[in-house]
C-alpha atoms as a PDB file:
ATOM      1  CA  UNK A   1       0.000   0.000   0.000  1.00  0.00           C
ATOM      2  CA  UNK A   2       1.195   3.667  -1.031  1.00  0.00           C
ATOM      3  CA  UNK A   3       2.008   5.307   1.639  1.00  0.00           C
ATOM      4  CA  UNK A   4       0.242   9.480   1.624  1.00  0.00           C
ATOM      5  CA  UNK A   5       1.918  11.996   1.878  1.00  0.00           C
ATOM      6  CA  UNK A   6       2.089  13.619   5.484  1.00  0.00           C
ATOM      7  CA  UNK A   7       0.920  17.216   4.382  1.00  0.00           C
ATOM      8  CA  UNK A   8      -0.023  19.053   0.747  1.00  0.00           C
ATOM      9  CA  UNK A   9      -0.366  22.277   0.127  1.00  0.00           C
ATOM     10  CA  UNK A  10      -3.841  21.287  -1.118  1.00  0.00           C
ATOM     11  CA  UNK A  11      -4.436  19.977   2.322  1.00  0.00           C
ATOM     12  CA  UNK A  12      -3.612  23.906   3.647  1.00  0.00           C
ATOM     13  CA  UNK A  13      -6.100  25.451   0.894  1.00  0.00           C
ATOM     14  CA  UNK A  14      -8.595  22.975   1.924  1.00  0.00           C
ATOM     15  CA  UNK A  15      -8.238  23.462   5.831  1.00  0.00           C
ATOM     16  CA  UNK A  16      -8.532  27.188   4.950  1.00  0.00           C
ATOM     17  CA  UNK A  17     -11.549  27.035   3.128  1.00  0.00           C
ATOM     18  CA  UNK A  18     -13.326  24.373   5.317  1.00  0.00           C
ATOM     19  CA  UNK A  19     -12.649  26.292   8.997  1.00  0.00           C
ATOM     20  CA  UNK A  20     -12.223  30.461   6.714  1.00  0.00           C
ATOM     21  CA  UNK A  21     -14.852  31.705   9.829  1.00  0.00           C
ATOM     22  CA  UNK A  22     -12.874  30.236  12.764  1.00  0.00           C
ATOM     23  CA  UNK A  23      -9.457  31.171  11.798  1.00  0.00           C
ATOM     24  CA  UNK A  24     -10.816  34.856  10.987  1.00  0.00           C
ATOM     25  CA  UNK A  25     -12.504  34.785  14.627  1.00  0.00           C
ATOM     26  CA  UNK A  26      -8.507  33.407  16.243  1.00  0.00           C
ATOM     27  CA  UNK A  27      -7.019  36.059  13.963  1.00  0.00           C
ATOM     28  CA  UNK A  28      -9.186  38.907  15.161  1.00  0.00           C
ATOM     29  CA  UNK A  29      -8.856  38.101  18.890  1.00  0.00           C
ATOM     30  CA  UNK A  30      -4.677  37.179  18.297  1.00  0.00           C
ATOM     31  CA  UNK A  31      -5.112  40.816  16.954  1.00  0.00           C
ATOM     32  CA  UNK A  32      -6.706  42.340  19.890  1.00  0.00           C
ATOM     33  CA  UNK A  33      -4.531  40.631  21.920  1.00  0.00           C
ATOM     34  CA  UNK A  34      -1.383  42.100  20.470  1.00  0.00           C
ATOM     35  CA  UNK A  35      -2.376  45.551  20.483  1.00  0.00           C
ATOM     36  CA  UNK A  36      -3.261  44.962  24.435  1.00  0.00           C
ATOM     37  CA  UNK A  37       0.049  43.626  25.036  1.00  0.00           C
ATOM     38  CA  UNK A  38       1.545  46.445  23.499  1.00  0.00           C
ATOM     39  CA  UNK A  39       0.346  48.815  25.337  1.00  0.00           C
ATOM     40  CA  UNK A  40       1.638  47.043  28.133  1.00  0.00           C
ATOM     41  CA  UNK A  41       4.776  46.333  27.019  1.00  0.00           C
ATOM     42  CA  UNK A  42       4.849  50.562  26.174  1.00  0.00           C
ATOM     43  CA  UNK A  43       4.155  50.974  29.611  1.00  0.00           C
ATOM     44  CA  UNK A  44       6.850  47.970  30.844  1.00  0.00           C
ATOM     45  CA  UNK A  45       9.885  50.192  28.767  1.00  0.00           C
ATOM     46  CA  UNK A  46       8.477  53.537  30.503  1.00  0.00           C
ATOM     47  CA  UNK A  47       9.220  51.579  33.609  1.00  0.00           C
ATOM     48  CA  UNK A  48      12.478  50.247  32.384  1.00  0.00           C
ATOM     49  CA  UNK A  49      13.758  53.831  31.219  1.00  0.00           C
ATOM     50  CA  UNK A  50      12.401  55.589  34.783  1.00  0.00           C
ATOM     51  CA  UNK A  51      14.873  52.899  36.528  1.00  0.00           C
ATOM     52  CA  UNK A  52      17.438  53.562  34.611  1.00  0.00           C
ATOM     53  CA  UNK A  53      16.851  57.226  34.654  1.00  0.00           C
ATOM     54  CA  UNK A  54      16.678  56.778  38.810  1.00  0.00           C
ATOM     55  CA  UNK A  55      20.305  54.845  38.829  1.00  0.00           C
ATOM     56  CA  UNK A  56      21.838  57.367  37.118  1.00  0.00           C
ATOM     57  CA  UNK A  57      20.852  60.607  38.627  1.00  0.00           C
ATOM     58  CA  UNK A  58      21.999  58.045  41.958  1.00  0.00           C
ATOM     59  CA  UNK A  59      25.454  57.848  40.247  1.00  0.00           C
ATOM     60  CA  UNK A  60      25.593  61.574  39.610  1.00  0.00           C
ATOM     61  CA  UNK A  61      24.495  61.975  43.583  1.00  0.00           C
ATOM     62  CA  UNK A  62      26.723  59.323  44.305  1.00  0.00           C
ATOM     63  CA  UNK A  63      29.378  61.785  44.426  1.00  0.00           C
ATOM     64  CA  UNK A  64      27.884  63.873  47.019  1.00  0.00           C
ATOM     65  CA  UNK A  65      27.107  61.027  49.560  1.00  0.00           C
ATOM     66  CA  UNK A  66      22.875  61.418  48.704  1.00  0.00           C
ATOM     67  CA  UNK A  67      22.377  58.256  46.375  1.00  0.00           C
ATOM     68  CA  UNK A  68      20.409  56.011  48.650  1.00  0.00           C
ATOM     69  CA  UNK A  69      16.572  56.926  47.938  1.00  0.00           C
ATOM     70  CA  UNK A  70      17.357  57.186  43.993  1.00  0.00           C
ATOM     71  CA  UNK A  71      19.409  53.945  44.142  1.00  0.00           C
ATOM     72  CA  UNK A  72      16.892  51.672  45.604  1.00  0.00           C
ATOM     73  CA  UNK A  73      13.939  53.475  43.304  1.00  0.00           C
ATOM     74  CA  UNK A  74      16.023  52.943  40.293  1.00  0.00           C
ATOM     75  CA  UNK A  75      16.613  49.153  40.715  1.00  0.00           C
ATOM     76  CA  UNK A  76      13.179  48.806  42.102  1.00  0.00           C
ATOM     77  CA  UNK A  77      11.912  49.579  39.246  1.00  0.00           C
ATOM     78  CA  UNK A  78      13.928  48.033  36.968  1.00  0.00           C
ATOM     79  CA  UNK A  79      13.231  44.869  39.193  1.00  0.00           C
ATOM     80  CA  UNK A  80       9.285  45.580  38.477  1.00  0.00           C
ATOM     81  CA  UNK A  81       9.908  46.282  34.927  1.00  0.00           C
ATOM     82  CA  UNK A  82      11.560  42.511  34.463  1.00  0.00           C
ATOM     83  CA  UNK A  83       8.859  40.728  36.847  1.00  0.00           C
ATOM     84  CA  UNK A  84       6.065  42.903  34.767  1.00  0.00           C
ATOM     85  CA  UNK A  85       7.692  41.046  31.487  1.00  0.00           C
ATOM     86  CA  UNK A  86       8.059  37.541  32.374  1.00  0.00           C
ATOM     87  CA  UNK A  87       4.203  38.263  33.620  1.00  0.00           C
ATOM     88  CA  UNK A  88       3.221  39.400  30.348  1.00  0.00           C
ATOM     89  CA  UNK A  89       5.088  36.676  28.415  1.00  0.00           C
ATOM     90  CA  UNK A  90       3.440  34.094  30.175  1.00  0.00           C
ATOM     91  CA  UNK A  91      -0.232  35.569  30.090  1.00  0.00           C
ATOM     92  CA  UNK A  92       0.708  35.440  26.301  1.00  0.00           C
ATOM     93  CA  UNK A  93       1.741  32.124  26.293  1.00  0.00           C
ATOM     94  CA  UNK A  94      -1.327  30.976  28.056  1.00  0.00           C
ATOM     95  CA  UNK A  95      -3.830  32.614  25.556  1.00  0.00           C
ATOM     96  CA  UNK A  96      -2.139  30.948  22.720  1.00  0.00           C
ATOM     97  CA  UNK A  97      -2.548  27.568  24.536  1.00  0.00           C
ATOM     98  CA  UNK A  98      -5.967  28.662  24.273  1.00  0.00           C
ATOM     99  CA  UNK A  99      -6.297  29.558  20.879  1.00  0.00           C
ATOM    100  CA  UNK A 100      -4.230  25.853  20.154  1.00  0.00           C
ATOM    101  CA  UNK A 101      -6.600  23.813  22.398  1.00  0.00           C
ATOM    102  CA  UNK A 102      -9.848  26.094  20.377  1.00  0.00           C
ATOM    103  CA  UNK A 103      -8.375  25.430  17.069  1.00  0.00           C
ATOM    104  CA  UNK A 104      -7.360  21.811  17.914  1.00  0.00           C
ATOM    105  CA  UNK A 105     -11.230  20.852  18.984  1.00  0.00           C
ATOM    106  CA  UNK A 106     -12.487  22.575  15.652  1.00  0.00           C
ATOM    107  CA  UNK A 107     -10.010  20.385  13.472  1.00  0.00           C
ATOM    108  CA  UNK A 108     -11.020  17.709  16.012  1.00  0.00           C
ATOM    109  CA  UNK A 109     -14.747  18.192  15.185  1.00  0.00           C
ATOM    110  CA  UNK A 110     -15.031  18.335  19.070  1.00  0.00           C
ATOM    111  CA  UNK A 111     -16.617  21.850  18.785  1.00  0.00           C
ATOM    112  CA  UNK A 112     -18.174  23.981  15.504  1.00  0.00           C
ATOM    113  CA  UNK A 113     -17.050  27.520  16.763  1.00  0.00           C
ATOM    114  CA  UNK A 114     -14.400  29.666  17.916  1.00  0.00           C
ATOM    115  CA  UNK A 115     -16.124  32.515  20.919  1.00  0.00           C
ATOM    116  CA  UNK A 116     -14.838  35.028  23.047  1.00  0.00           C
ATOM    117  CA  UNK A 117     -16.989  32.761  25.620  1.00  0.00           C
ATOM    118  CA  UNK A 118     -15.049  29.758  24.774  1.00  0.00           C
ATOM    119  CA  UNK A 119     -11.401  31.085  24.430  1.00  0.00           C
ATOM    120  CA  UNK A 120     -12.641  33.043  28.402  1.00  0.00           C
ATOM    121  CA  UNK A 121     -13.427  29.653  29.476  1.00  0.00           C
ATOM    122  CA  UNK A 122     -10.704  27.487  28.352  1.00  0.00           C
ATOM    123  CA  UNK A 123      -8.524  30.295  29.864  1.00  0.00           C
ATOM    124  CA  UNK A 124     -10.409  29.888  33.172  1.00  0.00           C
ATOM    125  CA  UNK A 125      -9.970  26.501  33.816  1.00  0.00           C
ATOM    126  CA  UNK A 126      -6.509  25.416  32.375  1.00  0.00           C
ATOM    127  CA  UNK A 127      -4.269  23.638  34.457  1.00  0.00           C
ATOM    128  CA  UNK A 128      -2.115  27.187  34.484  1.00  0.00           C
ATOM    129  CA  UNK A 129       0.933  25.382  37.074  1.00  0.00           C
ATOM    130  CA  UNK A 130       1.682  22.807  34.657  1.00  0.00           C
ATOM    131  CA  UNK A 131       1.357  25.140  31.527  1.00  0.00           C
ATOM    132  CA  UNK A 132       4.021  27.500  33.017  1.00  0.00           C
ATOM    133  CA  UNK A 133       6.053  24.873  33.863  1.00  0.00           C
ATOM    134  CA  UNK A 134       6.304  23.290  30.621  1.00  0.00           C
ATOM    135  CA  UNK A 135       7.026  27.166  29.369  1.00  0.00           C
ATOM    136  CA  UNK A 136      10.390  27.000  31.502  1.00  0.00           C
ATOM    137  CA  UNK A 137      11.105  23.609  30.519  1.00  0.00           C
ATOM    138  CA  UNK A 138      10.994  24.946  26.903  1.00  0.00           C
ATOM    139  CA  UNK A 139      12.450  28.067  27.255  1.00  0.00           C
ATOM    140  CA  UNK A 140      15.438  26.372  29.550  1.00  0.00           C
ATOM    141  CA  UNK A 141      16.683  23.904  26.468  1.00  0.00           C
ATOM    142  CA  UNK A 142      16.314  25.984  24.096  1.00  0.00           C
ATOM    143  CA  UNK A 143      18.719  28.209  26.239  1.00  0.00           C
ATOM    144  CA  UNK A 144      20.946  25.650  27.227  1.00  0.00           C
ATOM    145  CA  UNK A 145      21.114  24.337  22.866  1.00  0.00           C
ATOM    146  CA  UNK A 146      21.923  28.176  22.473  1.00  0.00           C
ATOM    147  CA  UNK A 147      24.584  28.189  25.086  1.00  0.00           C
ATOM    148  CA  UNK A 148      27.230  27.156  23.296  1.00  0.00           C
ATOM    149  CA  UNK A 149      26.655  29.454  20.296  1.00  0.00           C
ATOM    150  CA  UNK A 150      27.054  32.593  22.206  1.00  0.00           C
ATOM    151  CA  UNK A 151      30.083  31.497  24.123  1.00  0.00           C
ATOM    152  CA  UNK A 152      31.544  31.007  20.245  1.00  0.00           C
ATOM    153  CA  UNK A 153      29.945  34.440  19.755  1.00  0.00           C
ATOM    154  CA  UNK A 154      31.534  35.976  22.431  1.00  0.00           C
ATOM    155  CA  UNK A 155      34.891  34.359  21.366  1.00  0.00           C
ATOM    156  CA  UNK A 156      35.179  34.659  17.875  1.00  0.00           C
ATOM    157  CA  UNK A 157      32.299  36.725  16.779  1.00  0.00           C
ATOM    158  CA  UNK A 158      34.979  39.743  15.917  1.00  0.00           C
ATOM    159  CA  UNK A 159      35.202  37.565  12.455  1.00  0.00           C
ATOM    160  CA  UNK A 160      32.535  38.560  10.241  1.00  0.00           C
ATOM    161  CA  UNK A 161      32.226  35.128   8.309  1.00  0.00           C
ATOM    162  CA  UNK A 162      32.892  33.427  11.602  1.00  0.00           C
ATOM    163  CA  UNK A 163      30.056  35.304  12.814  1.00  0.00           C
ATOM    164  CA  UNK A 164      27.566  34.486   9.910  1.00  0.00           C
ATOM    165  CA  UNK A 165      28.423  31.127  10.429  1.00  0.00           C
ATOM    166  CA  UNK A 166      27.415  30.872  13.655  1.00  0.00           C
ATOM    167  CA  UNK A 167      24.379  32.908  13.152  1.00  0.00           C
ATOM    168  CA  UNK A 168      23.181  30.191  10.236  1.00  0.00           C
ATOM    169  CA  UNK A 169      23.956  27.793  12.508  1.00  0.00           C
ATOM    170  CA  UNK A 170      22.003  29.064  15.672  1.00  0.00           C
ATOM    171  CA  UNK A 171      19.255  29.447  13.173  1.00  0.00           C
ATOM    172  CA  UNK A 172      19.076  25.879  11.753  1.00  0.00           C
ATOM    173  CA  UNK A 173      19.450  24.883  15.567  1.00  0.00           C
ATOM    174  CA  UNK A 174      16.338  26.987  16.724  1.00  0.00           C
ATOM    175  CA  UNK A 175      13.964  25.567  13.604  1.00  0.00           C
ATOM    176  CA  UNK A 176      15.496  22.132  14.470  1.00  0.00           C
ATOM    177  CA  UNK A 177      14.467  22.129  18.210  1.00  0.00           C
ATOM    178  CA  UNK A 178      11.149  24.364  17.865  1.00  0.00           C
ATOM    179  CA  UNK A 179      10.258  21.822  15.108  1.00  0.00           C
ATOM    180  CA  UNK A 180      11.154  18.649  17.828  1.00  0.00           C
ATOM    181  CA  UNK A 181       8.919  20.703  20.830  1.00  0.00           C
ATOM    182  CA  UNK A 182       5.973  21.876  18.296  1.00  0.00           C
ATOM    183  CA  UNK A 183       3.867  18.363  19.280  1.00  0.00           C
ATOM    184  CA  UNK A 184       4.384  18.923  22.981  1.00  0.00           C
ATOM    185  CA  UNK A 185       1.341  21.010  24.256  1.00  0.00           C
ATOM    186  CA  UNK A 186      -0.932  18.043  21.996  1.00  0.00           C
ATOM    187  CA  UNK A 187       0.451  15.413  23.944  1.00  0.00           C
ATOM    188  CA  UNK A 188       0.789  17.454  27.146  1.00  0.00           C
ATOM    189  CA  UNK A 189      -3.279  17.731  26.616  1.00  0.00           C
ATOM    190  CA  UNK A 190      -3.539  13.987  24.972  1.00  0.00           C
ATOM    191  CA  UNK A 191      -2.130  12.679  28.931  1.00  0.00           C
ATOM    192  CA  UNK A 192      -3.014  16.007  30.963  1.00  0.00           C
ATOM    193  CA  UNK A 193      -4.044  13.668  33.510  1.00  0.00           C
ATOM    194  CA  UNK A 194      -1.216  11.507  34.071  1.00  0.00           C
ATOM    195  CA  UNK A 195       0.676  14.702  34.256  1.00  0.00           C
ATOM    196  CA  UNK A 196      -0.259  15.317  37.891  1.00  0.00           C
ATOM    197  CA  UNK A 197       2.588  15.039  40.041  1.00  0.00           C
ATOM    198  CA  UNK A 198       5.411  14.191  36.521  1.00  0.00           C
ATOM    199  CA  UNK A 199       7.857  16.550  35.263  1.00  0.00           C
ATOM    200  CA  UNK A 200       6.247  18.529  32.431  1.00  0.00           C
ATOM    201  CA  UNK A 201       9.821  17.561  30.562  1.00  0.00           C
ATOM    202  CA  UNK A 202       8.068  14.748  29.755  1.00  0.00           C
ATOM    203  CA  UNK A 203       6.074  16.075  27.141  1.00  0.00           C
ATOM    204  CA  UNK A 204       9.261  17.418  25.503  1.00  0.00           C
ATOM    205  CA  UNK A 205      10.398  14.449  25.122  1.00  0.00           C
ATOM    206  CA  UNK A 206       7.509  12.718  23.899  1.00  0.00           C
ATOM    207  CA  UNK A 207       7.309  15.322  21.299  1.00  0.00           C
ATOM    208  CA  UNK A 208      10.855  14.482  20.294  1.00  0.00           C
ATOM    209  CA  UNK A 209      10.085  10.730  19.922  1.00  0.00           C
ATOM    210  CA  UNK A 210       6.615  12.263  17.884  1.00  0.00           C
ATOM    211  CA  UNK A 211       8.949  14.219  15.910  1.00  0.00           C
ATOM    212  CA  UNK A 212      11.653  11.242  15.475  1.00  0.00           C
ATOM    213  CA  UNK A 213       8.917   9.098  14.025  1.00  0.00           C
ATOM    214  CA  UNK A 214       7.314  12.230  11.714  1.00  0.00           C
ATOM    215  CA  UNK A 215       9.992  14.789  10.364  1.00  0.00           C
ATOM    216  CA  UNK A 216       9.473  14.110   6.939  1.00  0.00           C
ATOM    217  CA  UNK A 217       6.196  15.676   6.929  1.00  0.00           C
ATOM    218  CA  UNK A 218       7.025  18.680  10.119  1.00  0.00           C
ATOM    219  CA  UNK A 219      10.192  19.676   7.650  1.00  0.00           C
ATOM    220  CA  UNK A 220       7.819  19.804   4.737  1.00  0.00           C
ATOM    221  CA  UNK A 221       4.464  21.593   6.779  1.00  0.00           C
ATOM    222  CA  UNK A 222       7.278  24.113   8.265  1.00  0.00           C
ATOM    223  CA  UNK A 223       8.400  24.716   4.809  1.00  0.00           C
ATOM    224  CA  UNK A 224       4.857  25.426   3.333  1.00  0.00           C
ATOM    225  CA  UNK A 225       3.738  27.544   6.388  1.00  0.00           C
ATOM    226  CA  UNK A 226       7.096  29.600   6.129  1.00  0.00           C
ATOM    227  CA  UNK A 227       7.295  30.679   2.691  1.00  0.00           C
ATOM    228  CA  UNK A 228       4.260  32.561   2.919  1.00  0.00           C
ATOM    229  CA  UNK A 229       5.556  34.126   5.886  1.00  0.00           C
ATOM    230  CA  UNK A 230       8.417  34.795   4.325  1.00  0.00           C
ATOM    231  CA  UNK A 231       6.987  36.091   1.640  1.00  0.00           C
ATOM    232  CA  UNK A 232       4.396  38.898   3.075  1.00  0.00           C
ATOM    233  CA  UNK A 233       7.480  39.950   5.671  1.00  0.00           C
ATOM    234  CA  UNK A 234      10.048  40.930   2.380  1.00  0.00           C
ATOM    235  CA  UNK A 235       6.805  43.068   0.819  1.00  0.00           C
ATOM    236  CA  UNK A 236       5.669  45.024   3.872  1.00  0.00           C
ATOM    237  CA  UNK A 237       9.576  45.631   4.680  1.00  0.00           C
ATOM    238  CA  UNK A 238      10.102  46.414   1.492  1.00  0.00           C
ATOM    239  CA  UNK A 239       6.935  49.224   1.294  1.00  0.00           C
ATOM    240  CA  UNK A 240       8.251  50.392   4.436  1.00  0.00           C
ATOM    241  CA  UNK A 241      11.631  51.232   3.254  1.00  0.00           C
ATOM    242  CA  UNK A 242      10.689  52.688   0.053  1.00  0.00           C
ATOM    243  CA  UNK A 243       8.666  54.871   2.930  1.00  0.00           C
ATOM    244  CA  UNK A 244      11.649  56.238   4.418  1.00  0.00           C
ATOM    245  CA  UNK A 245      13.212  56.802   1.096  1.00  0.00           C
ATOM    246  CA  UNK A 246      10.266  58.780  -0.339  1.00  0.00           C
ATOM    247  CA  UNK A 247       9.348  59.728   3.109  1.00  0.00           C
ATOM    248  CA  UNK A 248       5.476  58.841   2.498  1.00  0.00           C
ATOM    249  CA  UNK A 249       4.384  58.671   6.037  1.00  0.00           C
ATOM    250  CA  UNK A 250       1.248  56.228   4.474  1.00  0.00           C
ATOM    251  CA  UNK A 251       3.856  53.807   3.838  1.00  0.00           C
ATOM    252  CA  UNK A 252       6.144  54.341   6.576  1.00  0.00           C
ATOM    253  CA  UNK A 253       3.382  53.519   9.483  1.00  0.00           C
ATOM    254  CA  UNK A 254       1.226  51.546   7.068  1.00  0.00           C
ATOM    255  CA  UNK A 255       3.843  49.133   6.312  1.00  0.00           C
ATOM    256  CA  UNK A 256       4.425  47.925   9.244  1.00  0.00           C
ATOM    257  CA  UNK A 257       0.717  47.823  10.460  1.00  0.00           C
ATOM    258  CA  UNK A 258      -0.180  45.917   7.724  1.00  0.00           C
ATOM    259  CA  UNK A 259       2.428  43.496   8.598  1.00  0.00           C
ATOM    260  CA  UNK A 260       1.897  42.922  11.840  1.00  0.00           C
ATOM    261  CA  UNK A 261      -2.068  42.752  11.565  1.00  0.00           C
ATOM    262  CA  UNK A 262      -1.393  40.417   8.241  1.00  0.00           C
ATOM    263  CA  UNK A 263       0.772  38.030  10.918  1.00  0.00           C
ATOM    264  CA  UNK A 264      -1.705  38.314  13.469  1.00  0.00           C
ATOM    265  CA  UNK A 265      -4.206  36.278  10.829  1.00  0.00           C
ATOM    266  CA  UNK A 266      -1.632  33.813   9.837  1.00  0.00           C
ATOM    267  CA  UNK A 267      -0.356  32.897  13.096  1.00  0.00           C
ATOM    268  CA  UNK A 268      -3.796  31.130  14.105  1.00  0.00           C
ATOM    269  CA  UNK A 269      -3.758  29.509  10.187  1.00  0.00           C
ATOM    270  CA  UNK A 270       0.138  28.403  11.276  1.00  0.00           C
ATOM    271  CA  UNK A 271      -1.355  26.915  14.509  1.00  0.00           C
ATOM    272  CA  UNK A 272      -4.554  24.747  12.583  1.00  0.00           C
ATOM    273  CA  UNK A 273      -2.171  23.561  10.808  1.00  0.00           C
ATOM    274  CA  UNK A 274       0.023  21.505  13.433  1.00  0.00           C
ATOM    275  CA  UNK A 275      -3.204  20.944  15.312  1.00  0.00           C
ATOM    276  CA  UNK A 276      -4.382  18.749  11.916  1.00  0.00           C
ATOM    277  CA  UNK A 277      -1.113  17.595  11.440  1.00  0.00           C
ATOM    278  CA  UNK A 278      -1.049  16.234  14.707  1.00  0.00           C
ATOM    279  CA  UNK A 279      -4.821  14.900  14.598  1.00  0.00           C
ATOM    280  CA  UNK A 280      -4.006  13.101  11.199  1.00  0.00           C
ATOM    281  CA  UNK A 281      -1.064  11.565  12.557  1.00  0.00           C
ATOM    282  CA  UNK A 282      -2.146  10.097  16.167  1.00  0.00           C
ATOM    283  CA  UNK A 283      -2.608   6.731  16.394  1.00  0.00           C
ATOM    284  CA  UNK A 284      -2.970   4.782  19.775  1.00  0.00           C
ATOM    285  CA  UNK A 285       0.314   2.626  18.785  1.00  0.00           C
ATOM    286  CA  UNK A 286       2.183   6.039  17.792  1.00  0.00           C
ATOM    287  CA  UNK A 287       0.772   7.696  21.352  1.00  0.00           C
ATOM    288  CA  UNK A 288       2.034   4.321  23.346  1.00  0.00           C
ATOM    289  CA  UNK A 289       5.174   4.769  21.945  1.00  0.00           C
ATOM    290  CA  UNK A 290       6.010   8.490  22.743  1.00  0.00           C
ATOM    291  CA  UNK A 291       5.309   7.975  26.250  1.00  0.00           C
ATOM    292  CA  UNK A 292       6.980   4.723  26.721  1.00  0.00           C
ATOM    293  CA  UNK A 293       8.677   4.621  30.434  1.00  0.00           C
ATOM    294  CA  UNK A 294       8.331   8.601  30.730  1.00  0.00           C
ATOM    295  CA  UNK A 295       6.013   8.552  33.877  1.00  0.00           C
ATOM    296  CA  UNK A 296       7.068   8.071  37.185  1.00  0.00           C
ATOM    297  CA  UNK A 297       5.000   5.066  38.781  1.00  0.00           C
ATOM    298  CA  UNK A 298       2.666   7.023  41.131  1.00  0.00           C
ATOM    299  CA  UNK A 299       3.754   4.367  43.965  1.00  0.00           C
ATOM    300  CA  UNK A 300       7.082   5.783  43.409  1.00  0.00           C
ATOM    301  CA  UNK A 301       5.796   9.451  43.735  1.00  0.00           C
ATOM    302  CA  UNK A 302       4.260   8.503  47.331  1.00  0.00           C
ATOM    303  CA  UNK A 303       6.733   6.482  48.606  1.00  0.00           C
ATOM    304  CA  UNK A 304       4.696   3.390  48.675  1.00  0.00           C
ATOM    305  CA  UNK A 305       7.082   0.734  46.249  1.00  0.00           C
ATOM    306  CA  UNK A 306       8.576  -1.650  48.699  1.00  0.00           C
ATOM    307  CA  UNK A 307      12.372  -2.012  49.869  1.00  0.00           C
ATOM    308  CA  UNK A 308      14.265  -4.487  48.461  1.00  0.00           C
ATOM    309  CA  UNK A 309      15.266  -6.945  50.392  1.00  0.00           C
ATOM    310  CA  UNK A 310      19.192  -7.901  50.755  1.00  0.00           C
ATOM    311  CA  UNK A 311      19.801 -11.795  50.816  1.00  0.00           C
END
């Protein structure tokens, strides 16, 4: 028997045309959401600069012996302005585990619509501990796989091909590993129960095994989903430079608008697709196999597996 191919590009018209509404309903609330997040994030670098503008009118007072009160307020907020970040970063990452999980159940056929209702709910009622700690697993490897690449930076980057080099290379690194992790919040949700109590690095790893056994087809669905991408990026950069050049202000604040609002409608289009590729590709046998002596026996957890007994 022929075996099918693991994604088309016909397969990404059809998905478009079959779910148009729901993606346009994701796209408009991923665009709502990103304007709300900037605004915060404005309000974040305000922070930021008032710190830094604190610590150094406490250097310049340094001098006289009076630095104490602008010292501490500068690195106060400074402090704030970091925790205020990694808060915003994760409320982000948590509504686009919602808009996954929403998309997911439409390609599932486990629900017909995408609602402000729905995404509110979902967001009420996910399992938010877990969630952010499988967002510091992920964020902590692909730290540690870039670790070595800045040290080499650091060293050598003074050579300009040296530098490139590395820079290609820290690129094919980060599509490599976001390509192995991309499965990991669909099997995180496939065995959310048996989760409770396990190491969320689990579902990394299952999604490497997930990605051992399908990279054919993730290497060719990244490759259709990033050409487009690609594509729309090089025009809107493109009108916005010819902005500055002509100095058309239409084109200089319309460029990147129409960018960002343009990505804003793909990314929920980007994130159907690895919910169907991952829907079309699940198969008990497949599942069994990811997961394979990852959990911890919950006897183990409690303390309950008996001594062994010396003879």
């Amino acid at each position: 028997m022929k075996q099918k191919k693991l994604f088309e590009i016909k397969e990404l018209t059809v998905l478009l045309k079959k779910h148009k509404k729901q993606l346009l309903t994701a796209g408009g609330f991923v665009t709502g959401l990103v304007i709300i997040f900037a605004g915060l994030s404005l309000l974040t670098g305000m922070l930021f600069r008032s710190g830094l503008t604190s610590l150094a009118s406490a250097m310049t007072l340094l001098v006289y012996g009076n630095a104490g009160t602008a010292l501490w307020s500068g690195l106060l907020k400074i402090i704030a302005g970091f925790g205020l970040t990694f808060f915003l970063e994760v409320l982000a990452y948590y509504f686009l585990v919602v808009i996954q999980f929403q998309l997911q159940d439409v390609i599932a056929e486990k629900a017909t619509t995408i609602s402000f209702n729905g995404i509110w709910q979902q967001f009420r009622y996910l399992n938010k501990n877990q969630l952010l700690r499988l967002f510091l697993y992920n964020g902590l490897f692909l730290f540690l796989w870039q670790l070595p690449l800045l040290v080499l930076e650091y060293f050598l980057g003074s050579n300009q091909i040296i530098l490139d080099a590395i820079l290609l290379i820290w690129l094919l690194v980060m599509i490599w590993k976001n390509l192995q992790y991309s499965q990991s919040l669909f099997l995180y949700r496939e065995q959310q129960p048996a989760f409770l109590g396990q190491s969320q690095r689990h579902a990394l790893t299952a999604s490497r095994r997930f990605f051992a056994q399908k990279k054919a087809g993730l290497w060719e669905l990244f490759i259709v989903l990033a050409i487009p991408a690609i594509v729309w990026a090089i025009i809107w950069i493109i009108v916005t430079y010819y902005g500055f050049y002509f100095w058309e202000p239409i084109m200089i604040y319309g460029g990147p608008i129409v960018g960002i609002v343009g990505g804003c409608f793909y990314l929920p289009v980007v994130l159907a697709t690895l919910a169907d590729f991952y829907e079309r590709n699940r198969t008990a046998a497949l599942l069994q196999q990811v997961f394979k002596d990852l959990f911890v026996p919950v006897a183990r957890l409690t303390g309950q597996l008996p001594l062994k007994v010396k003879k």
